[in-house]
Protein backbone atom coordinates (compact mmCIF):
# COMPACT_ATOMS: atom_id res chain seq x y z
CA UNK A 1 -65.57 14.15 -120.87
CA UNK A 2 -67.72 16.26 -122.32
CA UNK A 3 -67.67 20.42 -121.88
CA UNK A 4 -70.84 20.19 -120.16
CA UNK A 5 -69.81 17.84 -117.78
CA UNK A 6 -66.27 19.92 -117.35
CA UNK A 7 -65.83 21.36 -114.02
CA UNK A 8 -63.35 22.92 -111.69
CA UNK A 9 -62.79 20.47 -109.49
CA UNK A 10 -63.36 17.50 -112.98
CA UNK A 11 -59.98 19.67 -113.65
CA UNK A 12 -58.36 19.75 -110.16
CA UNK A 13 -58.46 16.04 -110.12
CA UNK A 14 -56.79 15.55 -113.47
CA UNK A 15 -54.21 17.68 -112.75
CA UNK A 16 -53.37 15.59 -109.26
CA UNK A 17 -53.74 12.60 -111.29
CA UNK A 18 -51.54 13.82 -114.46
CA UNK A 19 -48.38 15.31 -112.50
CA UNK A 20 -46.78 15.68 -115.68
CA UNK A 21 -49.17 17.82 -117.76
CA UNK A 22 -47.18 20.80 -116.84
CA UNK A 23 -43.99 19.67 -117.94
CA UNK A 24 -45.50 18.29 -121.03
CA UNK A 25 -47.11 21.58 -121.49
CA UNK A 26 -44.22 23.85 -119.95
CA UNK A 27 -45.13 26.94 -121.78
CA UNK A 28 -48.78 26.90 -119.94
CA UNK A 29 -46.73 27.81 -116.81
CA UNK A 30 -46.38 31.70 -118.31
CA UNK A 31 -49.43 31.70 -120.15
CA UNK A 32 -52.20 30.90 -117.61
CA UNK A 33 -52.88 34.18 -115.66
CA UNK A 34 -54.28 34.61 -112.05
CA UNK A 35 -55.10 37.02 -109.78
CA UNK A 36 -52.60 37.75 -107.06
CA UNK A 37 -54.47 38.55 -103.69
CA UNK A 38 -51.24 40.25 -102.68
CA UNK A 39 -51.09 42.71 -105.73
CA UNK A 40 -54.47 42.22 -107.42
CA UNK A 41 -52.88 42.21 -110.52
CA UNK A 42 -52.67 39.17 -113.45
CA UNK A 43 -49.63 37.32 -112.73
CA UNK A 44 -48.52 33.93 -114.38
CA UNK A 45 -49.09 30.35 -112.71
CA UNK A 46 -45.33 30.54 -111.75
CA UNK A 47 -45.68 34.36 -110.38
CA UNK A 48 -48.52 32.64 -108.07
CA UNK A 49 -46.39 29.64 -106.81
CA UNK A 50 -43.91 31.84 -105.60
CA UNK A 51 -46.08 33.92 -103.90
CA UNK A 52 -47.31 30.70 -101.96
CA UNK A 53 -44.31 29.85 -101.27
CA UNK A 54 -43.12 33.19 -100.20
CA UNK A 55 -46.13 33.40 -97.71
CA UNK A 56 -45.40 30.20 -96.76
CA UNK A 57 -41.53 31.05 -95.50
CA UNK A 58 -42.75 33.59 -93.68
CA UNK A 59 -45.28 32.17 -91.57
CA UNK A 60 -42.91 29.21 -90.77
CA UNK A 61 -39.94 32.22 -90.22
CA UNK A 62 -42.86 33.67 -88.00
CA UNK A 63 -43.56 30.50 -86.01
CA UNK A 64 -39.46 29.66 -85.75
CA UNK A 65 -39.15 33.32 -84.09
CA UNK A 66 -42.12 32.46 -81.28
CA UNK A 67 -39.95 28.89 -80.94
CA UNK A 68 -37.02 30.52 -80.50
CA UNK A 69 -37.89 33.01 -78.21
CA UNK A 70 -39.99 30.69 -76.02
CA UNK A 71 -37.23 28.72 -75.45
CA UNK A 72 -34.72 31.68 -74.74
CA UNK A 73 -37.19 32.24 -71.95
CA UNK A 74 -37.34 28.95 -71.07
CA UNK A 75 -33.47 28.73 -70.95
CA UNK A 76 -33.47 31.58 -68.73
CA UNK A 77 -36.58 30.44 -66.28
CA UNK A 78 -34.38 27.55 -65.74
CA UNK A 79 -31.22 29.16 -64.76
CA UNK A 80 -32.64 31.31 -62.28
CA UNK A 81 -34.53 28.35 -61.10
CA UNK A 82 -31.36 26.99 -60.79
CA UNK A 83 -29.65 29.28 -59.34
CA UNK A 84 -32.52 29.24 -56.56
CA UNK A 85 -32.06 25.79 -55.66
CA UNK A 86 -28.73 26.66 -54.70
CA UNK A 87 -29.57 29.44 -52.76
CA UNK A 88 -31.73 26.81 -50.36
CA UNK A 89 -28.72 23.87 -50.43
CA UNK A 90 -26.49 26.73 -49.01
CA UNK A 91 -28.96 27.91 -45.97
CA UNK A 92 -28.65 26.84 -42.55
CA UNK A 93 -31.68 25.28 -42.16
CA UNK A 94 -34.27 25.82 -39.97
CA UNK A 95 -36.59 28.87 -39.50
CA UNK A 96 -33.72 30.77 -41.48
CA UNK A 97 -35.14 28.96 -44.51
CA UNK A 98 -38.12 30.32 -44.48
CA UNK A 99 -36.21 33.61 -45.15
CA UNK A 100 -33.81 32.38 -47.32
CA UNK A 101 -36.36 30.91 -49.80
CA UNK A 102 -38.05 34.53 -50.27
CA UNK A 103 -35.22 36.70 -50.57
CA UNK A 104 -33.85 34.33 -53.11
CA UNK A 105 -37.23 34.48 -55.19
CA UNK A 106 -37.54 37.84 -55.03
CA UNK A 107 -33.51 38.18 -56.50
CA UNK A 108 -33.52 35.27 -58.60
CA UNK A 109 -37.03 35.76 -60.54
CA UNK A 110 -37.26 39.97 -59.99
CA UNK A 111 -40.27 39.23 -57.81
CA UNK A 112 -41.12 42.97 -56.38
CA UNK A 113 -42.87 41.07 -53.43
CA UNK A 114 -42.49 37.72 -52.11
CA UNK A 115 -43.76 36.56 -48.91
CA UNK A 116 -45.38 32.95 -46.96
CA UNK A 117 -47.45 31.99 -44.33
CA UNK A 118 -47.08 28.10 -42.75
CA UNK A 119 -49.58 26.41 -40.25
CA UNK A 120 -49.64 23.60 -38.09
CA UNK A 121 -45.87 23.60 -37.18
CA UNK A 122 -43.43 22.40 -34.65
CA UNK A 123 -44.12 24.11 -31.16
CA UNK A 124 -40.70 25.97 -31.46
CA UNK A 125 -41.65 27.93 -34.78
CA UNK A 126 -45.17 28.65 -33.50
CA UNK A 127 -43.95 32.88 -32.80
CA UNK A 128 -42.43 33.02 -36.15
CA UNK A 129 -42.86 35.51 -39.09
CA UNK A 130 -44.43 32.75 -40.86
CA UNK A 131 -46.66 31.87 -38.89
CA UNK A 132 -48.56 34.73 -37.81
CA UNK A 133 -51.69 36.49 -39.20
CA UNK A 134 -53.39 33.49 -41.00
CA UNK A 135 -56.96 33.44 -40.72
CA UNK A 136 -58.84 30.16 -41.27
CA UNK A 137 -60.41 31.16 -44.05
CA UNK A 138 -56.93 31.67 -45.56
CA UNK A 139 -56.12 27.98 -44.69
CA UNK A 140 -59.81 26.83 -46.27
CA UNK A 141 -58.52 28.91 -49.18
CA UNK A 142 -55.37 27.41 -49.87
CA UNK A 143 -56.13 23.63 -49.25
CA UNK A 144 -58.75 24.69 -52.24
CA UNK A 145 -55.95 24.97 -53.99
CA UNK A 146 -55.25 22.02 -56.79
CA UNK A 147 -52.81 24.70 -58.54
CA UNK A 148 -50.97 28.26 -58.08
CA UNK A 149 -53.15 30.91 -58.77
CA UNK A 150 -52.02 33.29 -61.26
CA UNK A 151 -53.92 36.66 -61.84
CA UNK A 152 -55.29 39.84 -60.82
CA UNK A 153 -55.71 40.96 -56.92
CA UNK A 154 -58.66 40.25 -55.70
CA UNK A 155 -58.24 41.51 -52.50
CA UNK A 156 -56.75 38.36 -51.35
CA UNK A 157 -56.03 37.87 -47.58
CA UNK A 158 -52.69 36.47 -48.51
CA UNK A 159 -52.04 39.72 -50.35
CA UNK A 160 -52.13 41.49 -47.89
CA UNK A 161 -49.19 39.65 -46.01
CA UNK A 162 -46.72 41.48 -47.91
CA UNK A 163 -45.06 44.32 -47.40
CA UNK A 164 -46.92 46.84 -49.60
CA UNK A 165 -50.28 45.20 -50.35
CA UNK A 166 -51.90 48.48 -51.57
CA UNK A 167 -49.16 48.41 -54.54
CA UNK A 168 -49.78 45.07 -55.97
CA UNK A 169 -51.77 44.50 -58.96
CA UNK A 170 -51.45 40.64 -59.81
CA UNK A 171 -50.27 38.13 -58.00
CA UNK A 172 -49.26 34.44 -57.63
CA UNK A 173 -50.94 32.62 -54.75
CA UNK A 174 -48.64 28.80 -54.58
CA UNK A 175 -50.19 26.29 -52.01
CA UNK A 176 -47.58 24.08 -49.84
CA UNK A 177 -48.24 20.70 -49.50
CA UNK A 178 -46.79 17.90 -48.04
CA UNK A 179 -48.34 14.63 -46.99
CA UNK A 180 -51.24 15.46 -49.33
CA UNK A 181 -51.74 18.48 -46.53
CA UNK A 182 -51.98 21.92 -47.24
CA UNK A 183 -49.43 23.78 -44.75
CA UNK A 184 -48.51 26.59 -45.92
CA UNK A 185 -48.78 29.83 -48.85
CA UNK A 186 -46.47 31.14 -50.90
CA UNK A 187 -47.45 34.91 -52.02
CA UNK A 188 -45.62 36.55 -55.20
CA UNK A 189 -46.73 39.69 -55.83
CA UNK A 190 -46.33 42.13 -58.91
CA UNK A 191 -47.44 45.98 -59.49
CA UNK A 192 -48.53 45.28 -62.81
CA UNK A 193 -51.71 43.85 -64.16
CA UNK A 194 -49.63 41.78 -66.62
CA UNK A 195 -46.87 40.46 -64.87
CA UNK A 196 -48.89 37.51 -63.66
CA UNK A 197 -51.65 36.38 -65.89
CA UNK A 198 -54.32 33.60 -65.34
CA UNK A 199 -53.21 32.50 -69.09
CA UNK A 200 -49.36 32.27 -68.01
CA UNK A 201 -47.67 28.85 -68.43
CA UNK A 202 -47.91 27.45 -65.10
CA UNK A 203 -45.34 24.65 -65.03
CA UNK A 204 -42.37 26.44 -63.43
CA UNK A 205 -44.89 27.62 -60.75
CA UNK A 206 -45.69 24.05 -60.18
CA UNK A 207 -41.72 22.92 -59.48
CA UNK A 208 -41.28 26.29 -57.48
CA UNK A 209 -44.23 25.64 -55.10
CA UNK A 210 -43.00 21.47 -54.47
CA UNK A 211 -39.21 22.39 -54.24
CA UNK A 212 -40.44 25.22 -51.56
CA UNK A 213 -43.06 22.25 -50.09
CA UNK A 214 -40.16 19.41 -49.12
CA UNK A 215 -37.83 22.56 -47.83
CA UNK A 216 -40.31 23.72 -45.38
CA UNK A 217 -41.55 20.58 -44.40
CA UNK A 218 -39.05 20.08 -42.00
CA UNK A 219 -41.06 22.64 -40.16
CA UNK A 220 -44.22 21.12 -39.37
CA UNK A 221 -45.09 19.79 -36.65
């Protein structure tokens, strides 16, 4: 190969193919100076390599820290999930459920505001809490539903079911179904724009809304 014909990535390609050129021709490892981007001084091959390397370590140390603190959360989603599972085993059943399944998500996930709605139920449950105030565009809204909702206030209807509507800033909107029927809405709500975002993980949501969709069940008609 001629100097004319040399090029940068001619020389690349020897050196992948010639692994041991550098340890035939150590002292080229201090000699050979480059630019370090981190510096912008000359600094030997070797000086260079361990700069790689060192950036390197710290973007894996970087992406071990986001593991690790993902799954802390993760760990801790799943207690309290956990923990309100329990809380509906140990309630008496009934209309008292419906209670029982929003005082425990507002104490078990530090939900400022937690309320539902439920339609088309047994004749004896028709005067309930639950039942009241639900519009049928509500219903139309939350058979729309394929997934919770998680995001700003838009002036929902079912917003406005809890206690202090004026106050909340995002919210969580969880359809109930059961039967492949829409019954029922669960309504978190949050006086924070960030608390509930529309690019939050879902997939706790998901297992809160069908744990709460088989316990209330037993009240439809």
């Amino acid at each position: 190969m001629t100097i004319e014909t040399l090029d940068a990535n001619a020389v690349a390609q020897y050196l992948i193919d010639h692994p041991q050129f550098f340890e035939e021709h150590a002292g080229l490892l201090g000699e050979v100076k480059l630019s370090s981007p981190l510096t912008g001084r000359a600094v030997s091959l070797q000086e260079r390599q361990m700069e790689v390397m060192r950036d390197k370590y710290r973007v894996l140390e970087l992406r071990l820290a986001e593991l690790t603190r993902r799954a802390e959360e993760n760990h801790a989603i799943a207690n309290r999930f956990h923990a309100w599972n329990q809380a509906l085993l140990a309630s008496q059943g009934g209309a008292a459920i419906a209670r029982d399944l929003v005082d425990a998500l507002r104490t078990e996930f530090m939900v400022p505001q937690v309320t539902l709605r439920l339609w088309n139920l047994a004749p004896e449950h028709a005067d309930a809490w639950f039942a009241n105030g639900v519009s049928d565009d509500a219903r139309l809204f939350a058979s729309s539903l394929r997934a919770p909702y998680c995001g700003l206030n838009n002036d929902f209807e079912a917003v406005r079911w809890l206690d202090d509507p004026a106050a909340v800033r995002s919210t969580v909107l969880m359809p109930l179904v059961a039967d492949g029927k829409t019954f029922g809405l669960l309504v978190l709500g949050a006086p924070n724009d960030d608390r509930f975002t529309a690019t939050m993980a879902t997939d706790f949501l998901v297992h809160i809304a069908a744990t709460a969709s088989t316990a209330l069940a037993t009240l439809r008609a």
